[in-house]
Protein backbone atom coordinates (compact mmCIF):
# COMPACT_ATOMS: atom_id res chain seq x y z
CA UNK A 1 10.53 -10.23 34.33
CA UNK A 2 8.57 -13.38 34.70
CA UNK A 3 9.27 -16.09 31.94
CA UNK A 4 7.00 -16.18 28.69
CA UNK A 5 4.66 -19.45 28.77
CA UNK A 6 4.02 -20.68 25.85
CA UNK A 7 0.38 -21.69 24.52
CA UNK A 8 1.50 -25.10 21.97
CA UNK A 9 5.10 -26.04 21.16
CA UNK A 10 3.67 -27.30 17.99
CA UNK A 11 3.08 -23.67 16.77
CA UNK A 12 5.81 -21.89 18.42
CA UNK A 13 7.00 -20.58 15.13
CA UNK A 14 3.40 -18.88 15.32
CA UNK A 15 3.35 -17.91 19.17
CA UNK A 16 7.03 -16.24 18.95
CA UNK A 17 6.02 -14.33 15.53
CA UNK A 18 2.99 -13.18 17.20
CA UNK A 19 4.85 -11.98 19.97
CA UNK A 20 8.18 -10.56 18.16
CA UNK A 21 5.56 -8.83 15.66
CA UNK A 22 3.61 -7.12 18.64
CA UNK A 23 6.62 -5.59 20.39
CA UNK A 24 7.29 -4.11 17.21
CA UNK A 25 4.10 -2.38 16.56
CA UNK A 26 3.90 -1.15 20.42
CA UNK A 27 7.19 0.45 19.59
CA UNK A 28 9.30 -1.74 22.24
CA UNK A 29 11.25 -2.69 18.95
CA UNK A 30 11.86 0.48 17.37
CA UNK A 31 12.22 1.06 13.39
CA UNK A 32 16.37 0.62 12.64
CA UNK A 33 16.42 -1.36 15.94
CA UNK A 34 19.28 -4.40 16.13
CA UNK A 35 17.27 -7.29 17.64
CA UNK A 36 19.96 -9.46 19.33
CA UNK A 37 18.91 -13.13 19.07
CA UNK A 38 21.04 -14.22 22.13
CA UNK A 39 19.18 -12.19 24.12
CA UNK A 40 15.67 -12.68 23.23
CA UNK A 41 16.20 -16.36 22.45
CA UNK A 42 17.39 -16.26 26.30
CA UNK A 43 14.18 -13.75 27.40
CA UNK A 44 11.72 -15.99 25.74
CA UNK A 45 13.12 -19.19 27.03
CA UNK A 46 13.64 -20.80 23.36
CA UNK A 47 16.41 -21.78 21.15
CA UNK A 48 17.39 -19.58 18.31
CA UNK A 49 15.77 -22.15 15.80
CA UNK A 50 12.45 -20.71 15.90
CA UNK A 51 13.63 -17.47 16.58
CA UNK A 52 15.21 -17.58 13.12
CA UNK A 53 12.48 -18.82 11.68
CA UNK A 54 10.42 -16.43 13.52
CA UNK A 55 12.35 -13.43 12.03
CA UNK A 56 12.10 -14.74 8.49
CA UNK A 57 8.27 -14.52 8.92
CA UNK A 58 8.24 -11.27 10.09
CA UNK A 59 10.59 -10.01 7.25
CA UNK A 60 8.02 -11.69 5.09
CA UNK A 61 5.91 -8.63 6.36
CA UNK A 62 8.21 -6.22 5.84
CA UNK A 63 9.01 -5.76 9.79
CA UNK A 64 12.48 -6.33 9.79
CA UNK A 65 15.49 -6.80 7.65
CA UNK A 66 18.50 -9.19 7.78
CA UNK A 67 21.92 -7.78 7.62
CA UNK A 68 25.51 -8.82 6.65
CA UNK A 69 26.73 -10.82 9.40
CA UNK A 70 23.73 -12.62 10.45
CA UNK A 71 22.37 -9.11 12.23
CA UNK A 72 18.07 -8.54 12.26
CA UNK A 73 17.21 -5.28 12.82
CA UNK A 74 13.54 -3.91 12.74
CA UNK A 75 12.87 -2.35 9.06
CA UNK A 76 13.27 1.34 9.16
CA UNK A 77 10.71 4.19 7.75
CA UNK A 78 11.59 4.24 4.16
CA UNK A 79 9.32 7.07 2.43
CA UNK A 80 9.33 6.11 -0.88
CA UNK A 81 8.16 2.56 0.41
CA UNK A 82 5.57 3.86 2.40
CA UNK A 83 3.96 5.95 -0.29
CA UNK A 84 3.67 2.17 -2.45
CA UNK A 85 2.09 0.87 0.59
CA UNK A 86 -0.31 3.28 1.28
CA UNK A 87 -1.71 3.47 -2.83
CA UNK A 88 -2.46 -0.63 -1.31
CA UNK A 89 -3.91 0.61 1.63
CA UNK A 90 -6.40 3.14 -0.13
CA UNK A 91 -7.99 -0.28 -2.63
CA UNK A 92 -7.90 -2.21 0.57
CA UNK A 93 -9.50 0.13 2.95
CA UNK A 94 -11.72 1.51 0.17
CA UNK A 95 -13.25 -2.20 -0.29
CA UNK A 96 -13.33 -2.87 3.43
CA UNK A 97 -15.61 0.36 4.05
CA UNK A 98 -17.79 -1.08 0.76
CA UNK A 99 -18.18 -4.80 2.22
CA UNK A 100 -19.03 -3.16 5.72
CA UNK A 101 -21.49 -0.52 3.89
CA UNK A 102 -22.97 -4.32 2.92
CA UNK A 103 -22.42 -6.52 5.70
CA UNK A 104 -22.40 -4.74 9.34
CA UNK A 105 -24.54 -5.38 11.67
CA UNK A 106 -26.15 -3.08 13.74
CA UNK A 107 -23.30 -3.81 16.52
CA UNK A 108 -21.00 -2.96 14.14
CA UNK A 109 -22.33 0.44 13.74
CA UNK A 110 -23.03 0.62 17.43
CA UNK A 111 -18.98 -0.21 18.05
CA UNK A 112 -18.11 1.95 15.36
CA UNK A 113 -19.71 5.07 16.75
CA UNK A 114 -18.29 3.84 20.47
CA UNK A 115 -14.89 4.43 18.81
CA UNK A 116 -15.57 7.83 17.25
CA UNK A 117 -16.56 9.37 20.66
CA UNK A 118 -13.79 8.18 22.30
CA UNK A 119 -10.89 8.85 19.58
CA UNK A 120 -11.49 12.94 20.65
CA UNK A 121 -9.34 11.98 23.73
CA UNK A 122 -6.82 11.39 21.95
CA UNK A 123 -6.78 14.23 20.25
CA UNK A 124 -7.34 17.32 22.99
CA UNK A 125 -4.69 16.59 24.78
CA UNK A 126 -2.70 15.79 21.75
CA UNK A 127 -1.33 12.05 22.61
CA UNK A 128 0.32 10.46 19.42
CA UNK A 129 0.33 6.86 20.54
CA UNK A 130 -3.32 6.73 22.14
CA UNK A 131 -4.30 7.77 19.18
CA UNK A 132 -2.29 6.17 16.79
CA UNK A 133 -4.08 2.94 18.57
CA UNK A 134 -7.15 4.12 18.39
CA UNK A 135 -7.15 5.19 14.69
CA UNK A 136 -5.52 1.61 14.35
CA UNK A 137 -8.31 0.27 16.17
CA UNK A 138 -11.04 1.62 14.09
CA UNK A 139 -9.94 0.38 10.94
CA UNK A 140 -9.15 -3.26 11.80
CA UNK A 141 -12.77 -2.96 13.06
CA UNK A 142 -14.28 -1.67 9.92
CA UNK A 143 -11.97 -4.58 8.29
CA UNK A 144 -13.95 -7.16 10.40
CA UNK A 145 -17.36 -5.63 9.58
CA UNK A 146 -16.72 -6.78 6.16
CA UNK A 147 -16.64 -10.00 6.82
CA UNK A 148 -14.38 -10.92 3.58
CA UNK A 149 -11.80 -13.38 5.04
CA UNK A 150 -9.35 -12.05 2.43
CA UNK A 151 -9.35 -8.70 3.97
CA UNK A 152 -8.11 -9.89 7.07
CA UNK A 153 -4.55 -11.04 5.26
CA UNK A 154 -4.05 -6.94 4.26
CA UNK A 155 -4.00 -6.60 8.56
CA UNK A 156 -0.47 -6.62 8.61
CA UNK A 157 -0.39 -3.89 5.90
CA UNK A 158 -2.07 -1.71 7.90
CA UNK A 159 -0.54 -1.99 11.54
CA UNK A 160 2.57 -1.91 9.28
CA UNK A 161 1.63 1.75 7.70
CA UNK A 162 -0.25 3.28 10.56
CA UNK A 163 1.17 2.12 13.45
CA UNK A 164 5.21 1.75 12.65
CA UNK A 165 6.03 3.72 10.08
CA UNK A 166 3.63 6.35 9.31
CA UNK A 167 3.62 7.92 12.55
CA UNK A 168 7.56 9.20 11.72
CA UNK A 169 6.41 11.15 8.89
CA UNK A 170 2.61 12.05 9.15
CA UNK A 171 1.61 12.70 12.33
CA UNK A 172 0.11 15.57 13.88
CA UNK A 173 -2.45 17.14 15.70
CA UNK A 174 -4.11 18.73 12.28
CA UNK A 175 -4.12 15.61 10.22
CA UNK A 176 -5.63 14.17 13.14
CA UNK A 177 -8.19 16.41 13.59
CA UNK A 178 -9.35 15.65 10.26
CA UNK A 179 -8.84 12.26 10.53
CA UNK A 180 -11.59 12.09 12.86
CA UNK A 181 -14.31 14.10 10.75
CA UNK A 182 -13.48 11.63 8.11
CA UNK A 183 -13.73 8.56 10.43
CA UNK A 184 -17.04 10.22 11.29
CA UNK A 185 -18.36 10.21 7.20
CA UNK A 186 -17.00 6.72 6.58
CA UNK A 187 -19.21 5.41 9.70
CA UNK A 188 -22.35 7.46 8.42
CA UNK A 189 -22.06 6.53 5.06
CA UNK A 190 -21.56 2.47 6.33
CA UNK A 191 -24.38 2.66 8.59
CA UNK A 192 -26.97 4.03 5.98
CA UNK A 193 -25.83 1.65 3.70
CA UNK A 194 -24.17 3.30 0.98
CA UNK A 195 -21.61 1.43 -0.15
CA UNK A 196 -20.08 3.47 -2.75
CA UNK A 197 -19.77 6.84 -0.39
CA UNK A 198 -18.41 4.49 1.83
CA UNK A 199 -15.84 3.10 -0.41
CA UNK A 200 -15.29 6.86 -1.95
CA UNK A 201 -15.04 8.46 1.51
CA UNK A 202 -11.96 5.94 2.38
CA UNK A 203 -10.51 6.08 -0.36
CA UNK A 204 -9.99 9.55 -0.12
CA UNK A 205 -8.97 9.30 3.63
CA UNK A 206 -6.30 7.21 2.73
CA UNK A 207 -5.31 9.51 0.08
CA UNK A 208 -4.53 12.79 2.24
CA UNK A 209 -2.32 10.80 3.95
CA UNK A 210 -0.65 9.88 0.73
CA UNK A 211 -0.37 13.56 -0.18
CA UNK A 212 1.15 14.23 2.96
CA UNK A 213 4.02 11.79 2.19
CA UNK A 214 4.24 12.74 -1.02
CA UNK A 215 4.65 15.99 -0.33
CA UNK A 216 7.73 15.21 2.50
CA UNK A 217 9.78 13.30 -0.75
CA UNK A 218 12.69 15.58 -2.46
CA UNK A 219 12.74 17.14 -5.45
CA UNK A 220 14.19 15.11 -8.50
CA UNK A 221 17.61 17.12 -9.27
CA UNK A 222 17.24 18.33 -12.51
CA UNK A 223 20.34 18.26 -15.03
CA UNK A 224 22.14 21.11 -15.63
């Protein structure tokens, strides 16, 4: 493996989050992984400064957690956690699909529709992590069509919810299915301008995906 090059030693913190953070969500760094800082200090050519410091911005994010004895591991799928996140994720992508409803342009729509015909794919044959990407895809794009620069900070909330942890307890080949009518509404409803079907319509995406978690959670024991 050919040594990493990096861009600016004066944002190295940056660079090495960046790149930590990305193996992460490609799954290279599994959830309940142990990342062992001798060995990717040694892989990415650094010292373990910035790799520490580099690990306290990604548990910052809620990527990965520090352990007794100095141990990092990658955060694992914690349900209850998940369901908090994703009541975030339905304001956030609710008022993303509103702003875009206001602000795309007609590229926007045109890229939006691009992604809609090819997110089928993904679907028939049933491949988890193509589409898992693409559905990731799709909303970081509606998130740009907004054009609300404080949007863009929620962008590790959602690679964080759709592409680490949800896929462990709501993924299939059904939800998906649905997934993509909904994408479908959400685009028509942005590119005709209505921006409270729009904001309605994601909401409620978000929200069957909240059911679905909700619905995996135990019963409370009751007292006897």
């Amino acid at each position: 493996m050919s040594a990493f090059e990096w861009r600016s030693q004066t944002r190295l913190l940056d660079e090495v989050a960046d790149a930590l953070r990305e193996r992460i969500y490609s799954g290279i760094y599994a959830p309940g992984a142990i990342l062992r800082q001798e060995q990717i200090a040694t892989e990415f050519g650094i010292s373990r400064t910035p790799l520490r410091e580099a690990f306290r911005v990604l548990e910052r994010d809620g990527l990965v957690v520090h352990q007794a004895g100095r141990s990092v591991r990658v955060a694992s799928a914690d349900l209850n956690h998940l369901v908090d996140a994703y009541a975030l994720r339905e304001v956030v992508d609710g008022v993303a699909a509103r702003f875009a409803a206001e602000r795309s342009t007609p590229e926007d729509i045109a890229l939006f529709r691009s992604m809609i015909k090819q997110q089928p794919s993904s679907v028939s044959p049933w491949n988890p992590k193509s589409y898992t990407q693409l559905n990731v895809d799709f909303h970081m794009a509606i998130m740009n069509a907004a054009r609300n620069p404080t949007l863009l900070a929620f962008i590790p909330l959602l690679r964080m919810t759709s592409q680490v942890f949800a896929p462990a307890f709501s993924l299939s080949v059904e939800r998906a299915r649905e997934a993509l009518i909904e994408h479908e509404q959400i685009v028509d409803a942005i590119a005709n301008r209505e921006g409270d079907k729009a904001e309605i319509l994601a909401r409620a995406h978000i929200r069957s995906t909240t059911a679905r978690l909700q619905a995996q959670k135990p019963e409370p024991e009751t007292a006897k």
